[in-house]
N, C-alpha and C. Protein backbone atom coordinates (compact mmCIF):
# COMPACT_ATOMS: atom_id res chain seq x y z
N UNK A 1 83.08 167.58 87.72
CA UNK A 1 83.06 166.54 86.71
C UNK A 1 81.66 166.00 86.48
N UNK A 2 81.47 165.37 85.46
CA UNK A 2 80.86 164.35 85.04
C UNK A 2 80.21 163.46 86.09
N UNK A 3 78.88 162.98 86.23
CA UNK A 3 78.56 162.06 87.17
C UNK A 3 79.20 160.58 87.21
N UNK A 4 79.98 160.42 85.73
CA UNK A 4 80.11 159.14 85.24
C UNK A 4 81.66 159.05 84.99
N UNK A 5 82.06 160.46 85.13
CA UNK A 5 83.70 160.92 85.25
C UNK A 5 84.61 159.45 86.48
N UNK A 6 85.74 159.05 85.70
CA UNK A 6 86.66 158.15 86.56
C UNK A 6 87.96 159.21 86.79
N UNK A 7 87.68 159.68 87.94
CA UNK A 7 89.36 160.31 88.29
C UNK A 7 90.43 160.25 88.50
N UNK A 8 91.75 160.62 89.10
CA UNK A 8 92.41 160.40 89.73
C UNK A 8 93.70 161.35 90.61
N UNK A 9 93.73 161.23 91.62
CA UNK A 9 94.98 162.13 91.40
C UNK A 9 96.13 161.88 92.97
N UNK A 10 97.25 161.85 93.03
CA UNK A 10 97.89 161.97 93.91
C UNK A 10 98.57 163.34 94.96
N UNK A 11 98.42 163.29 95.84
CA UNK A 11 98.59 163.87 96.87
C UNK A 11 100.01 164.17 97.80
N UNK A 12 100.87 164.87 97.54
CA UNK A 12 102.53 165.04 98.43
C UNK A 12 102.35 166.09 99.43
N UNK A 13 102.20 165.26 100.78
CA UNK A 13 101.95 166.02 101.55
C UNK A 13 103.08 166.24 102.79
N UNK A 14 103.79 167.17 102.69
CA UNK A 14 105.10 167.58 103.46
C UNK A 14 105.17 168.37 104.11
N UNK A 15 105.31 167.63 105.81
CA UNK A 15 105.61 168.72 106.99
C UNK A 15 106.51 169.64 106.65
N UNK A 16 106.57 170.75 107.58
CA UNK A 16 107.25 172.12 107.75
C UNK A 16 107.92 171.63 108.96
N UNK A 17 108.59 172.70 109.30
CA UNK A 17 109.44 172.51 110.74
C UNK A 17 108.94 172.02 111.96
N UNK A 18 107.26 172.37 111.97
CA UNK A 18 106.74 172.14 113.11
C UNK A 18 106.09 170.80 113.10
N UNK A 19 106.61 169.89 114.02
CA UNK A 19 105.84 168.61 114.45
C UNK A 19 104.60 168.88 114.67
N UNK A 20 103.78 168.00 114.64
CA UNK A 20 102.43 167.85 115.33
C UNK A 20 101.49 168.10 114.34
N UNK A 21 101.38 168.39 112.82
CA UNK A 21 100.04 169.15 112.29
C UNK A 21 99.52 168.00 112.25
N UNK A 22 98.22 168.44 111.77
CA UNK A 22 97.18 167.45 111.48
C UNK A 22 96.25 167.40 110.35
N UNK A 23 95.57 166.72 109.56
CA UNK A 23 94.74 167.14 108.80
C UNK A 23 93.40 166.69 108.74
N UNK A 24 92.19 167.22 107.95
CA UNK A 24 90.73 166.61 108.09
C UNK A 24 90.27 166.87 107.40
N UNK A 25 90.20 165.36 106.64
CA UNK A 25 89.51 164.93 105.24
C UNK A 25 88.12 165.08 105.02
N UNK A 26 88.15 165.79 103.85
CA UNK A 26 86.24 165.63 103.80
C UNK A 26 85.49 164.61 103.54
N UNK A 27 84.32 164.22 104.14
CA UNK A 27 83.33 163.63 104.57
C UNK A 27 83.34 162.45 103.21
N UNK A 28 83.20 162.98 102.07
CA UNK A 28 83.37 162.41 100.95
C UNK A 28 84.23 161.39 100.40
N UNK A 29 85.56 161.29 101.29
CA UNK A 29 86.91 160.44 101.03
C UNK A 29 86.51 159.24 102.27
N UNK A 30 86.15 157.75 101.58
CA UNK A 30 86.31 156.83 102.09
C UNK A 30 87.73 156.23 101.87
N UNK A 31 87.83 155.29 103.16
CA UNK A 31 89.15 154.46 103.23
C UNK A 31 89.25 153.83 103.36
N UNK A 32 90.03 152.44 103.02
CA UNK A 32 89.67 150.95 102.99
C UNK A 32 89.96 150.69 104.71
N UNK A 33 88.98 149.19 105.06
CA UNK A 33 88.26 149.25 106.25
C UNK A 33 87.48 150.15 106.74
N UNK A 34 87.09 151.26 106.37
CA UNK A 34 86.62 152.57 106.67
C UNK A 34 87.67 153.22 108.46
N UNK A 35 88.75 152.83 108.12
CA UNK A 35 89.66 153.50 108.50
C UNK A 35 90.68 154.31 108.18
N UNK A 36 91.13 155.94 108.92
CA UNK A 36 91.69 156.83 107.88
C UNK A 36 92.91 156.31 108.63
N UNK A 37 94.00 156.85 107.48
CA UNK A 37 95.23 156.07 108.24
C UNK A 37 96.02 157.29 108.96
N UNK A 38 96.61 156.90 110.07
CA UNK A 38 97.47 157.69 110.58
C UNK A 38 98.73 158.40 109.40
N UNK A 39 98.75 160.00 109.93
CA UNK A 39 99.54 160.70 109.01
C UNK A 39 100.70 160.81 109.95
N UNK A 40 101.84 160.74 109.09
CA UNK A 40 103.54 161.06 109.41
C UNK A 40 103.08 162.85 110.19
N UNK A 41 103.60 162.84 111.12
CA UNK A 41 103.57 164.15 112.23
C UNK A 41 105.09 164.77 112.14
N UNK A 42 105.94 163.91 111.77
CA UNK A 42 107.05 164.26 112.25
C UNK A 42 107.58 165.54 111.17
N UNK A 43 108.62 166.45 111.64
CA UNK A 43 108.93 167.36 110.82
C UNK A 43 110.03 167.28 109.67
N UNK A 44 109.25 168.43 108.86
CA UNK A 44 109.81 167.43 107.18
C UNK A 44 110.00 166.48 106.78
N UNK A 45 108.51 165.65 106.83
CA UNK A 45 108.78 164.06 106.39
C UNK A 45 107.29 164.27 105.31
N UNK A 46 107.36 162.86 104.53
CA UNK A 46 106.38 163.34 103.38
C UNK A 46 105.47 161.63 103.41
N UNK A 47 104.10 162.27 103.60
CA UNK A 47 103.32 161.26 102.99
C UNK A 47 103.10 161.27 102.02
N UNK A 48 102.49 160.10 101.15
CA UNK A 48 101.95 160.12 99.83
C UNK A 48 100.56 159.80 99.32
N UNK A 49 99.41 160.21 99.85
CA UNK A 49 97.95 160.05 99.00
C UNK A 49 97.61 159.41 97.73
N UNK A 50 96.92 158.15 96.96
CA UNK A 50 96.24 158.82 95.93
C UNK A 50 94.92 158.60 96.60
N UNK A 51 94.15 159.00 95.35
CA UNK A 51 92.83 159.13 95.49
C UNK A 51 92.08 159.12 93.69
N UNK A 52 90.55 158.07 94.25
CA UNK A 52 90.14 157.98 92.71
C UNK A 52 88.96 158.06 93.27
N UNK A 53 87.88 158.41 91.83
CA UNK A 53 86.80 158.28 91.93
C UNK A 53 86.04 158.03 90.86
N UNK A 54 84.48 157.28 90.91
CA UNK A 54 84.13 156.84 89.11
C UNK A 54 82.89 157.73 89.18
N UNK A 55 82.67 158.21 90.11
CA UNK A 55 80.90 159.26 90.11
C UNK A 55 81.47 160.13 90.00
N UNK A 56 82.43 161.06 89.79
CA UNK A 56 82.96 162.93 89.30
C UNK A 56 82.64 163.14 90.90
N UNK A 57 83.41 162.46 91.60
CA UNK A 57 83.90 162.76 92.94
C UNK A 57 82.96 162.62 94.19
N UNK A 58 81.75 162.16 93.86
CA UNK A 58 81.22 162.04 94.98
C UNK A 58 81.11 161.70 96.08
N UNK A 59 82.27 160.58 95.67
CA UNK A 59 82.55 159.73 96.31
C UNK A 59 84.30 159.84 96.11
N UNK A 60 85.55 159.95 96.72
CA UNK A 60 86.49 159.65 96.62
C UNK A 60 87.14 158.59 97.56
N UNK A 61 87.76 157.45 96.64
CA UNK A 61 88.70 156.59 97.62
C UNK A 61 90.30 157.25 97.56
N UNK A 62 90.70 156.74 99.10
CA UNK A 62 91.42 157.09 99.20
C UNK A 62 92.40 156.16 99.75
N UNK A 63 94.07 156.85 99.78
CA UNK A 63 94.70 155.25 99.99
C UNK A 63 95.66 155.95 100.07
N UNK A 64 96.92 155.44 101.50
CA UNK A 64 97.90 156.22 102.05
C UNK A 64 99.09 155.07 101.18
N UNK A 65 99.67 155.75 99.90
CA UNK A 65 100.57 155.21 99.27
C UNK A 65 102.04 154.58 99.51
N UNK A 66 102.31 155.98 100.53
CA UNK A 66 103.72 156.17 101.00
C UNK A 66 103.90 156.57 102.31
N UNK A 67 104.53 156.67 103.45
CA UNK A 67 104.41 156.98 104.61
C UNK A 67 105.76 157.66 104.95
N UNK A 68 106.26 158.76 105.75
CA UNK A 68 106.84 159.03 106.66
C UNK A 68 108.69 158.59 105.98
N UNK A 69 108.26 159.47 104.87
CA UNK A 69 109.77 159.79 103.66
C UNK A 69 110.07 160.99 104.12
């Protein structure tokens, strides 16, 4: 994008059978308090992400919408 580009987009992120995965966000995705939030581990359960940005991504915020559906 655009340096001046405002984004957006949401994120459905749904375990498989196996408990335990994990994931690791790039460097680029801040989070309010600059804490990432704990992700739902459990199997077949669904978090919900969005994420925006106003520099064409240089920066993305990010924000745990929904938890452990």
């Amino acid at each position: 994008g655009v340096a001046s580009d405002a984004i957006s987009f949401t994120l459905h992120l749904t375990n498989d059978a196996t408990a335990g995965r994990s994931i690791t966000w790039p460097l680029s995705v801040v989070w309010p308090n600059g804490t990432v939030p704990v992700r739902t581990t459990a199997a077949n359960k669904t978090d919900v992400y969005t994420f925006y940005t106003f520099n064409g991504g240089t920066t993305w915020y990010g924000n745990l919408s929904i938890y452990n559906y």
